[in-house]
PDB file of N, CA and C in Angstrom:
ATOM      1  N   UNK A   1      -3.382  -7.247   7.713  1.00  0.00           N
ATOM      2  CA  UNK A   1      -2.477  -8.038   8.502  1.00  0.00           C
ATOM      3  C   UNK A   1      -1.374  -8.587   7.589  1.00  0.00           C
ATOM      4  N   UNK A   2      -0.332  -7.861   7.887  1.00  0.00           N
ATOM      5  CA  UNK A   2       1.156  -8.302   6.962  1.00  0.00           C
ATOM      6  C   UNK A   2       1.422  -9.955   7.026  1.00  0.00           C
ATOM      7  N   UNK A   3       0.556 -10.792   8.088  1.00  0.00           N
ATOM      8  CA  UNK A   3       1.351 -11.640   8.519  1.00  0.00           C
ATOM      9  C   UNK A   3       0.047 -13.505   7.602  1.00  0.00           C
ATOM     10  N   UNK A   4      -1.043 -12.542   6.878  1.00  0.00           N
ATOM     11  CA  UNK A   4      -1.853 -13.180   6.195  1.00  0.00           C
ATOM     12  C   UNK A   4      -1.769 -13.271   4.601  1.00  0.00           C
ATOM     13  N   UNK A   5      -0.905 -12.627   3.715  1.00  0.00           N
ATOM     14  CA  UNK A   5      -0.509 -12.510   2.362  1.00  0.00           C
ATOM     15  C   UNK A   5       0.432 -11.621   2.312  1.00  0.00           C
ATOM     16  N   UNK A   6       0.843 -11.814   1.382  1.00  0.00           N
ATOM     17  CA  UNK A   6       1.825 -10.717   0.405  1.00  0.00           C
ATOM     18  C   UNK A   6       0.789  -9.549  -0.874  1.00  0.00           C
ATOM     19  N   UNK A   7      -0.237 -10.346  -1.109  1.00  0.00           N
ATOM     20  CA  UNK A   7      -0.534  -9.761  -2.200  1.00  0.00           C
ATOM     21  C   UNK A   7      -2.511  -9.305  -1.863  1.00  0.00           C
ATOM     22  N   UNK A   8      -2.718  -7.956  -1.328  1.00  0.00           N
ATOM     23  CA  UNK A   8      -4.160  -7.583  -1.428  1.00  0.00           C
ATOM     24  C   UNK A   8      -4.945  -6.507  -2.882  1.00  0.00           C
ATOM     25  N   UNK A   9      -6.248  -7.569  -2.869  1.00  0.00           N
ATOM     26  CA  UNK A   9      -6.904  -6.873  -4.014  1.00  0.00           C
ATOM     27  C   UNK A   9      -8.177  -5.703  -3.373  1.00  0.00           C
ATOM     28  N   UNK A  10      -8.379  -4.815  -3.932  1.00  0.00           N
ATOM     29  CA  UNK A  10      -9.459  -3.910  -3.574  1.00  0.00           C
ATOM     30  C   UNK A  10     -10.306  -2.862  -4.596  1.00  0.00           C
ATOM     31  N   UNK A  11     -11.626  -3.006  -4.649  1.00  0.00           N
ATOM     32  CA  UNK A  11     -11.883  -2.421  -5.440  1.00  0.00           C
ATOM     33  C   UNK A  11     -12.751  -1.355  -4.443  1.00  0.00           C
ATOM     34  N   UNK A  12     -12.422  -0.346  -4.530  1.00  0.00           N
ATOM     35  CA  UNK A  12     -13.140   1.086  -3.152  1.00  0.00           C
ATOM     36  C   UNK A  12     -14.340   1.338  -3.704  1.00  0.00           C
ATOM     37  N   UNK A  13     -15.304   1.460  -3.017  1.00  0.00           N
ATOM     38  CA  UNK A  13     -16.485   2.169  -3.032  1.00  0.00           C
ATOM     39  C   UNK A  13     -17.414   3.385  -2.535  1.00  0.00           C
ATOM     40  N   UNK A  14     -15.848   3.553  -1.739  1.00  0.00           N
ATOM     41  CA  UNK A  14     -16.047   5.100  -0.947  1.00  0.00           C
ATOM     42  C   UNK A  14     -14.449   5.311  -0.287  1.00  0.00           C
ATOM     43  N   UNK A  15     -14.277   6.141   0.259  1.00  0.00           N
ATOM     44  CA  UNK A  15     -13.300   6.619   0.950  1.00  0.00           C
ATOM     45  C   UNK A  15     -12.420   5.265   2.176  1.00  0.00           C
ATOM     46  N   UNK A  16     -11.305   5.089   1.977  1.00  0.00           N
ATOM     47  CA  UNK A  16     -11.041   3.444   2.163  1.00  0.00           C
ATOM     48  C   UNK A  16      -9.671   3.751   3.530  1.00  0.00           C
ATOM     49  N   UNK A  17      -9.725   3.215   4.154  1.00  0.00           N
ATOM     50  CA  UNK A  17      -8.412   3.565   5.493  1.00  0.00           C
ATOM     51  C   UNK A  17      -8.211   1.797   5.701  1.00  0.00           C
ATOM     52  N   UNK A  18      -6.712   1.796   5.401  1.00  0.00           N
ATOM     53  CA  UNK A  18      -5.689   0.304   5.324  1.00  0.00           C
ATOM     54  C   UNK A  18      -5.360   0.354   6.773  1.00  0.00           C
ATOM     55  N   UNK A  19      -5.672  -0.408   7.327  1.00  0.00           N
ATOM     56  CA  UNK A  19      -5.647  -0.326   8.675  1.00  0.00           C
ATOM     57  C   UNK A  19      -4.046  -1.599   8.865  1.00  0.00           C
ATOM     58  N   UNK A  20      -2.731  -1.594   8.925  1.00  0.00           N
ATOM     59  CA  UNK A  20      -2.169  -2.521   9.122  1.00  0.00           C
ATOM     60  C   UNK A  20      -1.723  -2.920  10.392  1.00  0.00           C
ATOM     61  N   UNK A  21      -0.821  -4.119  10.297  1.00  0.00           N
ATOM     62  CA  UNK A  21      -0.743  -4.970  11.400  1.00  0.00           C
ATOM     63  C   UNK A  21       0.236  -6.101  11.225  1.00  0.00           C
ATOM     64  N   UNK A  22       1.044  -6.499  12.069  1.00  0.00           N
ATOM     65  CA  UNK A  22       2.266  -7.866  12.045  1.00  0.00           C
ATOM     66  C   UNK A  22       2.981  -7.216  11.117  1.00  0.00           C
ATOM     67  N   UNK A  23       3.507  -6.361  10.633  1.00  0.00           N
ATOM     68  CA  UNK A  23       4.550  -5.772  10.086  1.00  0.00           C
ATOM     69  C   UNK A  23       5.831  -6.266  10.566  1.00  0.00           C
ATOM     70  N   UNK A  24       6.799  -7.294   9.511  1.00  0.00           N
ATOM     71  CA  UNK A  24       8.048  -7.180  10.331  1.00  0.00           C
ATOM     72  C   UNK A  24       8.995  -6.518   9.286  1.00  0.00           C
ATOM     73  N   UNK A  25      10.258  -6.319   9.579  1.00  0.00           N
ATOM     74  CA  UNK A  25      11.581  -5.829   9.105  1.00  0.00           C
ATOM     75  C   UNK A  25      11.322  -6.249   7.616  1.00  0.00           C
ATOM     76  N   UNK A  26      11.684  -5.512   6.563  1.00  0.00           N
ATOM     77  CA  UNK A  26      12.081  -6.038   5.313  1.00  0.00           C
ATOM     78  C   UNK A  26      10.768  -6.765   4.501  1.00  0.00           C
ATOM     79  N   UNK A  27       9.833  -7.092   5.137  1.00  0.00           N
ATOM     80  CA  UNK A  27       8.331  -7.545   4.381  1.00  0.00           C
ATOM     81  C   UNK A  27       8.003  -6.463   3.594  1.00  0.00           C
ATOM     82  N   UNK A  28       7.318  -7.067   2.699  1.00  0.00           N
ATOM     83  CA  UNK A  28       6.944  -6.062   1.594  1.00  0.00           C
ATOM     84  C   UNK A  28       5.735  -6.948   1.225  1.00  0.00           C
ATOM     85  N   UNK A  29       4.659  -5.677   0.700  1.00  0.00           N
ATOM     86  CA  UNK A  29       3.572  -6.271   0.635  1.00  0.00           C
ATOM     87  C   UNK A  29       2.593  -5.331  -0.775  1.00  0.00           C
ATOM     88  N   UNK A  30       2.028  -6.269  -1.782  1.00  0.00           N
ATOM     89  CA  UNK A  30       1.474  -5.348  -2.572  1.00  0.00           C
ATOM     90  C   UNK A  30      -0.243  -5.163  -2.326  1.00  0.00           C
ATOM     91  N   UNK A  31      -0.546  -3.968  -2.882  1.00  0.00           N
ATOM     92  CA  UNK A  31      -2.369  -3.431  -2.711  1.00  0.00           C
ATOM     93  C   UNK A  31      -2.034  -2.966  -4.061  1.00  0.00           C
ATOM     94  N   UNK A  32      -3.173  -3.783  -4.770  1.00  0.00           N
ATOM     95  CA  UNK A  32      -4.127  -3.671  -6.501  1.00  0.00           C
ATOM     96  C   UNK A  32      -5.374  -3.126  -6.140  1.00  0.00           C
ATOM     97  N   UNK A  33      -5.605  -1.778  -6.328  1.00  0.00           N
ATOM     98  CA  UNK A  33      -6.606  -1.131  -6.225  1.00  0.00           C
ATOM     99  C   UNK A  33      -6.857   0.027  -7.109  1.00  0.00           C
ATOM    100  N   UNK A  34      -8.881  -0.243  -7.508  1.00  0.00           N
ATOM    101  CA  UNK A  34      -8.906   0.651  -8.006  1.00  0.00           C
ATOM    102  C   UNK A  34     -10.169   1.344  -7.365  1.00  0.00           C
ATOM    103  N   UNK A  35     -10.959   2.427  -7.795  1.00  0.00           N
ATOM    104  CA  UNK A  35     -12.071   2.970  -7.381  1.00  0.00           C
ATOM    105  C   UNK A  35     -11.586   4.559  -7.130  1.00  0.00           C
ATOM    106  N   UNK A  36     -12.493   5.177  -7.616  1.00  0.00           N
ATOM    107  CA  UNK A  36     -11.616   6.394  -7.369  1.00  0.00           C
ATOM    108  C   UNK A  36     -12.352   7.640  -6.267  1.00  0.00           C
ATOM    109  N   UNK A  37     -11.829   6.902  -5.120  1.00  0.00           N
ATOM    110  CA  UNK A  37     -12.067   7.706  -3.761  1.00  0.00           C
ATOM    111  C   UNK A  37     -10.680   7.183  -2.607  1.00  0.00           C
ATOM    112  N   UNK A  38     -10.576   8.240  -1.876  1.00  0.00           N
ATOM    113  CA  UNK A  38      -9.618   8.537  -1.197  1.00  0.00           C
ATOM    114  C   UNK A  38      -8.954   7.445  -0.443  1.00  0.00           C
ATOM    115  N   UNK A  39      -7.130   7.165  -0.164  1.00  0.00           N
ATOM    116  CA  UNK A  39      -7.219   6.124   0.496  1.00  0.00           C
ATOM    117  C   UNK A  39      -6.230   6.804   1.432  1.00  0.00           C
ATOM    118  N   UNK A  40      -5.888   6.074   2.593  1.00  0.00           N
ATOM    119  CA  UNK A  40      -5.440   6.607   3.941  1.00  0.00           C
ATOM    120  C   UNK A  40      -4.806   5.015   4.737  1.00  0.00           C
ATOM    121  N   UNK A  41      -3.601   5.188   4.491  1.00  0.00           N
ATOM    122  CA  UNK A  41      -3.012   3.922   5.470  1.00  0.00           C
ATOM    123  C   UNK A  41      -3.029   4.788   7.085  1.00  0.00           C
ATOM    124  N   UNK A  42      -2.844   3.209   7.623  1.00  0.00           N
ATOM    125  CA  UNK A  42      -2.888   3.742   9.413  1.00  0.00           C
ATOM    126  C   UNK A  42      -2.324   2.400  10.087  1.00  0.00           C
ATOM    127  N   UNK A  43      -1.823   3.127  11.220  1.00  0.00           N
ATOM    128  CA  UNK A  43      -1.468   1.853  12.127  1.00  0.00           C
ATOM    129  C   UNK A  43      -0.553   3.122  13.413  1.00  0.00           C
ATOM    130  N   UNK A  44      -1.277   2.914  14.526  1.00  0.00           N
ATOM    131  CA  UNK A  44      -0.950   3.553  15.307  1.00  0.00           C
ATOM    132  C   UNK A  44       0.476   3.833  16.193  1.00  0.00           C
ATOM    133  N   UNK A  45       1.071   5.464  15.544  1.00  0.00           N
ATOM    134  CA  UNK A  45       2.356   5.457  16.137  1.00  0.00           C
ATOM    135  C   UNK A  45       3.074   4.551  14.556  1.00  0.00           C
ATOM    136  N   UNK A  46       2.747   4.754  13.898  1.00  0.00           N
ATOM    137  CA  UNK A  46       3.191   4.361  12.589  1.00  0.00           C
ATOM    138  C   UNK A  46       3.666   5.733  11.628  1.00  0.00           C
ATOM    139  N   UNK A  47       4.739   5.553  11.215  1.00  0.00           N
ATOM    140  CA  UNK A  47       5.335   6.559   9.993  1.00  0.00           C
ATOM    141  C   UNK A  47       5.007   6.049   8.336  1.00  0.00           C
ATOM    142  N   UNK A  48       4.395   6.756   7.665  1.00  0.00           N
ATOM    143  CA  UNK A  48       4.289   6.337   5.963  1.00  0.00           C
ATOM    144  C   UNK A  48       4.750   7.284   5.304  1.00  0.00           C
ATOM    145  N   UNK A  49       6.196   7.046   4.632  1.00  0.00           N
ATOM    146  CA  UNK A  49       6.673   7.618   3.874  1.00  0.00           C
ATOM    147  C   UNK A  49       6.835   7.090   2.103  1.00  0.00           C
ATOM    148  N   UNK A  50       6.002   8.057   1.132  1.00  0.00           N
ATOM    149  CA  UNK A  50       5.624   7.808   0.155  1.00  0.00           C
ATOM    150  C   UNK A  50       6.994   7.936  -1.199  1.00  0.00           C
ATOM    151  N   UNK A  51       7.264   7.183  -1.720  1.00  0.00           N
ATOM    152  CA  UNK A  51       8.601   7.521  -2.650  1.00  0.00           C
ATOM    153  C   UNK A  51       8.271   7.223  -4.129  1.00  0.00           C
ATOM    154  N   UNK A  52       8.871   8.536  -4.642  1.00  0.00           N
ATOM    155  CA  UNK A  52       8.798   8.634  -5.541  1.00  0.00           C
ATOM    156  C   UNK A  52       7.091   9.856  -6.214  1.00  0.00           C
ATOM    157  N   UNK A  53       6.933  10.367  -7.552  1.00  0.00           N
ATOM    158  CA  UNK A  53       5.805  11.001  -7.168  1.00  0.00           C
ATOM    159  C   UNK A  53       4.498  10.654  -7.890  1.00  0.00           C
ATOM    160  N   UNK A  54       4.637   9.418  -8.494  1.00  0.00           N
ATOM    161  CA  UNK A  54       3.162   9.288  -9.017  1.00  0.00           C
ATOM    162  C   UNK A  54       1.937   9.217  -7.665  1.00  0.00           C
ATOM    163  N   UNK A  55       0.732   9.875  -7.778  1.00  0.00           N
ATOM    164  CA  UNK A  55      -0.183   9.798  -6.787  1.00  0.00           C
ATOM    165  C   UNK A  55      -1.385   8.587  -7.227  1.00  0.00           C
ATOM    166  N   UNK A  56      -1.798   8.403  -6.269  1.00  0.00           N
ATOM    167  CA  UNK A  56      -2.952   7.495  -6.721  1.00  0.00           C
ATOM    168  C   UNK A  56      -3.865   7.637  -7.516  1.00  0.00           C
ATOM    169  N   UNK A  57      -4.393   7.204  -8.752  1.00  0.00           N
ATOM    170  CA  UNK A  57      -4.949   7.652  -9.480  1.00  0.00           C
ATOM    171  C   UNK A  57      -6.632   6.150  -9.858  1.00  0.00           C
ATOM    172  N   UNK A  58      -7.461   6.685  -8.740  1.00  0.00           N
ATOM    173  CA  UNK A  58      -8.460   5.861  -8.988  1.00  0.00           C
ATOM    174  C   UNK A  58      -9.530   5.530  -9.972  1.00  0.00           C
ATOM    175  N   UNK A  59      -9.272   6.562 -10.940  1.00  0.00           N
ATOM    176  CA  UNK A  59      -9.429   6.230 -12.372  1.00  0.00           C
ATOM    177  C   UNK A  59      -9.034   4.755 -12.976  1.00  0.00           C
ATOM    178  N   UNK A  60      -7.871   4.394 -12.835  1.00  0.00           N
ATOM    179  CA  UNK A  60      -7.246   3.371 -13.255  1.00  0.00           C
ATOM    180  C   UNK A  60      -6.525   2.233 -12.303  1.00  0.00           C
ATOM    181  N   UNK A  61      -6.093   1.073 -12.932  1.00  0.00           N
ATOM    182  CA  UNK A  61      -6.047  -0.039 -12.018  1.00  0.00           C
ATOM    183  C   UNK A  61      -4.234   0.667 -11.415  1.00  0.00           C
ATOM    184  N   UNK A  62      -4.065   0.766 -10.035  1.00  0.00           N
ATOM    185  CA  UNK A  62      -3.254   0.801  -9.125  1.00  0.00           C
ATOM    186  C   UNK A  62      -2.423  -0.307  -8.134  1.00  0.00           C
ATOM    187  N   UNK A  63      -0.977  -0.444  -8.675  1.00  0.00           N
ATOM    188  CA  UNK A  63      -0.219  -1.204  -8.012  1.00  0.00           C
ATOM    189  C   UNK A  63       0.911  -0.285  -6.354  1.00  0.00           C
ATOM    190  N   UNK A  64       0.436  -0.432  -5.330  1.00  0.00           N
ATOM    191  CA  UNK A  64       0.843  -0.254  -4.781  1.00  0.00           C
ATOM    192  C   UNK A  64       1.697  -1.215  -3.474  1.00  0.00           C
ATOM    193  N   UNK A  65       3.090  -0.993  -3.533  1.00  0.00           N
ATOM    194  CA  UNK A  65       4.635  -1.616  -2.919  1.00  0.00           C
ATOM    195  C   UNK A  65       4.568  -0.602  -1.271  1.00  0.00           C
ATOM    196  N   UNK A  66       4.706  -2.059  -0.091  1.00  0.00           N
ATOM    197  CA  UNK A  66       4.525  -1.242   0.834  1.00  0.00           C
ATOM    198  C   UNK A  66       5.749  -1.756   1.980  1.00  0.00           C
ATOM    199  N   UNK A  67       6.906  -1.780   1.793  1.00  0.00           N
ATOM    200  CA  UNK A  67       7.779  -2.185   2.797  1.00  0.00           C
ATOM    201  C   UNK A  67       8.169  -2.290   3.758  1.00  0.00           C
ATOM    202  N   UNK A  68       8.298  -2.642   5.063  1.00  0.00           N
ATOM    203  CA  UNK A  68       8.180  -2.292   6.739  1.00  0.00           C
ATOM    204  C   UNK A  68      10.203  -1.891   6.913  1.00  0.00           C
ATOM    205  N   UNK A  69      10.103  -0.918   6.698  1.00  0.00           N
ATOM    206  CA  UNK A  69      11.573  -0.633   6.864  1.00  0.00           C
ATOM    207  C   UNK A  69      12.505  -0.623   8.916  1.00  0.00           C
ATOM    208  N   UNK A  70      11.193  -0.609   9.887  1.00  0.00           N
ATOM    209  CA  UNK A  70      11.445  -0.736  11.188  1.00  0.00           C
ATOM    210  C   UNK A  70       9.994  -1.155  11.788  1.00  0.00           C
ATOM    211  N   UNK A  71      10.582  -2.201  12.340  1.00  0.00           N
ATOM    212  CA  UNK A  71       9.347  -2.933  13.006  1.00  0.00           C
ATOM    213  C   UNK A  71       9.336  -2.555  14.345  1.00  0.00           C
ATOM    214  N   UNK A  72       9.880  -1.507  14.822  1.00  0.00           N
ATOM    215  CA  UNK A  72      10.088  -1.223  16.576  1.00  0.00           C
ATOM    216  C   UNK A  72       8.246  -0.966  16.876  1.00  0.00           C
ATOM    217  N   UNK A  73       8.292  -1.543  17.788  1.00  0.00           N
ATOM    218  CA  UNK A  73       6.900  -1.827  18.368  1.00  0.00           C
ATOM    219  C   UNK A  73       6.253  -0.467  18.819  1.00  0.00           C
ATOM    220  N   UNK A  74       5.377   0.140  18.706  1.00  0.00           N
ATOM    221  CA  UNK A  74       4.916   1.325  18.449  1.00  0.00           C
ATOM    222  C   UNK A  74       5.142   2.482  17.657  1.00  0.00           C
ATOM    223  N   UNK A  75       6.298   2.023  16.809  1.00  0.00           N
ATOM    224  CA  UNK A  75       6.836   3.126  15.802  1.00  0.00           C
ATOM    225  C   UNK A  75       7.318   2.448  14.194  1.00  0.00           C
ATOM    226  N   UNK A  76       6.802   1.602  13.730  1.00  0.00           N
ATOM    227  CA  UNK A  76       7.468   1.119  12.865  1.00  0.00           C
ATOM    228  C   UNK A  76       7.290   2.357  11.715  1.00  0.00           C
ATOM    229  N   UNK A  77       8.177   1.666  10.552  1.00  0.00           N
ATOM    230  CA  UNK A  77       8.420   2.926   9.660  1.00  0.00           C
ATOM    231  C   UNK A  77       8.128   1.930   7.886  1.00  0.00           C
ATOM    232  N   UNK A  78       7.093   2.093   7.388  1.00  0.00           N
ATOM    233  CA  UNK A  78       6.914   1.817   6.356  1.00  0.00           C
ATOM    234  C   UNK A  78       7.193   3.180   4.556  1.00  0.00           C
ATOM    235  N   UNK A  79       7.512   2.517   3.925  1.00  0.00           N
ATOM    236  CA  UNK A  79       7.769   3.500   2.830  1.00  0.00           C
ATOM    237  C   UNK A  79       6.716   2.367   1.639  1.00  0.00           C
ATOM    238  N   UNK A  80       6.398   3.596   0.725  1.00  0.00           N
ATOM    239  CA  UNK A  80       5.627   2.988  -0.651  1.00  0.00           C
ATOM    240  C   UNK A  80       5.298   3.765  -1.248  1.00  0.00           C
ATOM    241  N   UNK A  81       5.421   3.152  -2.610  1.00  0.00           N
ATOM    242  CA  UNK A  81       5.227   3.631  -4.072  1.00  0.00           C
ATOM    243  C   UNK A  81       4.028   3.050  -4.557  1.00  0.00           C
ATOM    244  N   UNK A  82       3.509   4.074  -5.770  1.00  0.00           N
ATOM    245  CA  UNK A  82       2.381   3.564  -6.464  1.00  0.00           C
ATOM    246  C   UNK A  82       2.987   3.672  -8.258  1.00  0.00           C
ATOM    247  N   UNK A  83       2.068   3.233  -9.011  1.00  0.00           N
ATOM    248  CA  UNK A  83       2.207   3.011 -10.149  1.00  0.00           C
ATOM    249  C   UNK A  83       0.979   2.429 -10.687  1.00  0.00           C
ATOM    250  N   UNK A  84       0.279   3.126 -11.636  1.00  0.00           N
ATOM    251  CA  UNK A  84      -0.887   2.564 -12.434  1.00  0.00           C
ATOM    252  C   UNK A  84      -0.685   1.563 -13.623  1.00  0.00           C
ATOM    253  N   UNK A  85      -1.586   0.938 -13.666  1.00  0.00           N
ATOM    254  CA  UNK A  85      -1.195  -0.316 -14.939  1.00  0.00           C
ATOM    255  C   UNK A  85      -1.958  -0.537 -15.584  1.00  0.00           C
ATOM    256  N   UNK A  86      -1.669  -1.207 -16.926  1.00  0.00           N
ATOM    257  CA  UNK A  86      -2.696  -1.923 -17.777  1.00  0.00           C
ATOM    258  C   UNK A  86      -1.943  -2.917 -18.148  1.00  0.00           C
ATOM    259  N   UNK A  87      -3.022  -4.402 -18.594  1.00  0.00           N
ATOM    260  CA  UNK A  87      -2.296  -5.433 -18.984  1.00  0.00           C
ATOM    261  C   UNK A  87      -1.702  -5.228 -20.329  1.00  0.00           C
ATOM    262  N   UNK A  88      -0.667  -5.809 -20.828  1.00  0.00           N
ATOM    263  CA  UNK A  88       0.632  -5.963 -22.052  1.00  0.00           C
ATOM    264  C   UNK A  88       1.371  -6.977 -21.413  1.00  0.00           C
ATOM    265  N   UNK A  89       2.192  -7.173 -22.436  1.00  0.00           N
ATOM    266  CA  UNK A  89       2.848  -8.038 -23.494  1.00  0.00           C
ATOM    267  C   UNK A  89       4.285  -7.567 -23.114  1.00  0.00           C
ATOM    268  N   UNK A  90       5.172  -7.259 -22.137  1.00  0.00           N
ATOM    269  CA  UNK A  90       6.855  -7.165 -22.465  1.00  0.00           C
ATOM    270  C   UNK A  90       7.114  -6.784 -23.858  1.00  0.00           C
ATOM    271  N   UNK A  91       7.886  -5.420 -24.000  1.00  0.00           N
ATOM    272  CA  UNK A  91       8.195  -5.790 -25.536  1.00  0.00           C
ATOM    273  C   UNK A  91       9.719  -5.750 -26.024  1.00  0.00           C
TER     274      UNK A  91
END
C-alpha cells in the first residue's frame, strides 16, 4: 500500500508477488530486498515497466525505485529500477 510508507524492507523466503495499492501520480516508493527467489509485482490492469538493465540479483542486498507515472484508475503505469548494494563510505 503506496499510501502506508515510502520505504519497504524484505527478506524472501520463497518466490514473493508485491501486490500494490493507493498509487498516486509522481509517488515513488523504495523495496530493500534480498533472498534469492523470484519476485513478481502486480496490481490489477496495472503496467510495470522496468528501466534500465541490471536484473534482480538475490544473492545480494537489492535497492529497488518504483514510481507511479499514471494513476488512472484501473490502468495506472508504474516504471522501476534495481541496483544491488553494499554498505561504504562516499569517496
Amino acid at each position: 500500500n503506496f499510501s502506508t510508507a515510502t520505504t519497504f524492507t524484505a527478506t524472501a523466503s520463497g518466490a514473493a508477488t508485491f501486490t500494490f495499492s493507493q498509487a498516486v501520480q509522481g509517488q515513488v516508493i523504495d523495496l530493500i530486498i534480498t533472498g534469492n527467489f523470484a519476485l513478481t509485482f502486480a496490481e490489477s490492469g496495472s503496467t510495470f515497466n522496468k528501466v534500465g538493465s541490471t536484473t534482480y540479483d538475490g544473492s545480494s542486498t537489492n535497492l529497488i525505485q518504483i514510481i507511479c507515472t499514471d494513476d488512472s484508475s484501473g490502468a495506472k503505469i508504474y516504471h522501476y529500477s534495481i541496483a544491488t548494494y553494499t554498505a561504504s563510505q562516499p569517496q
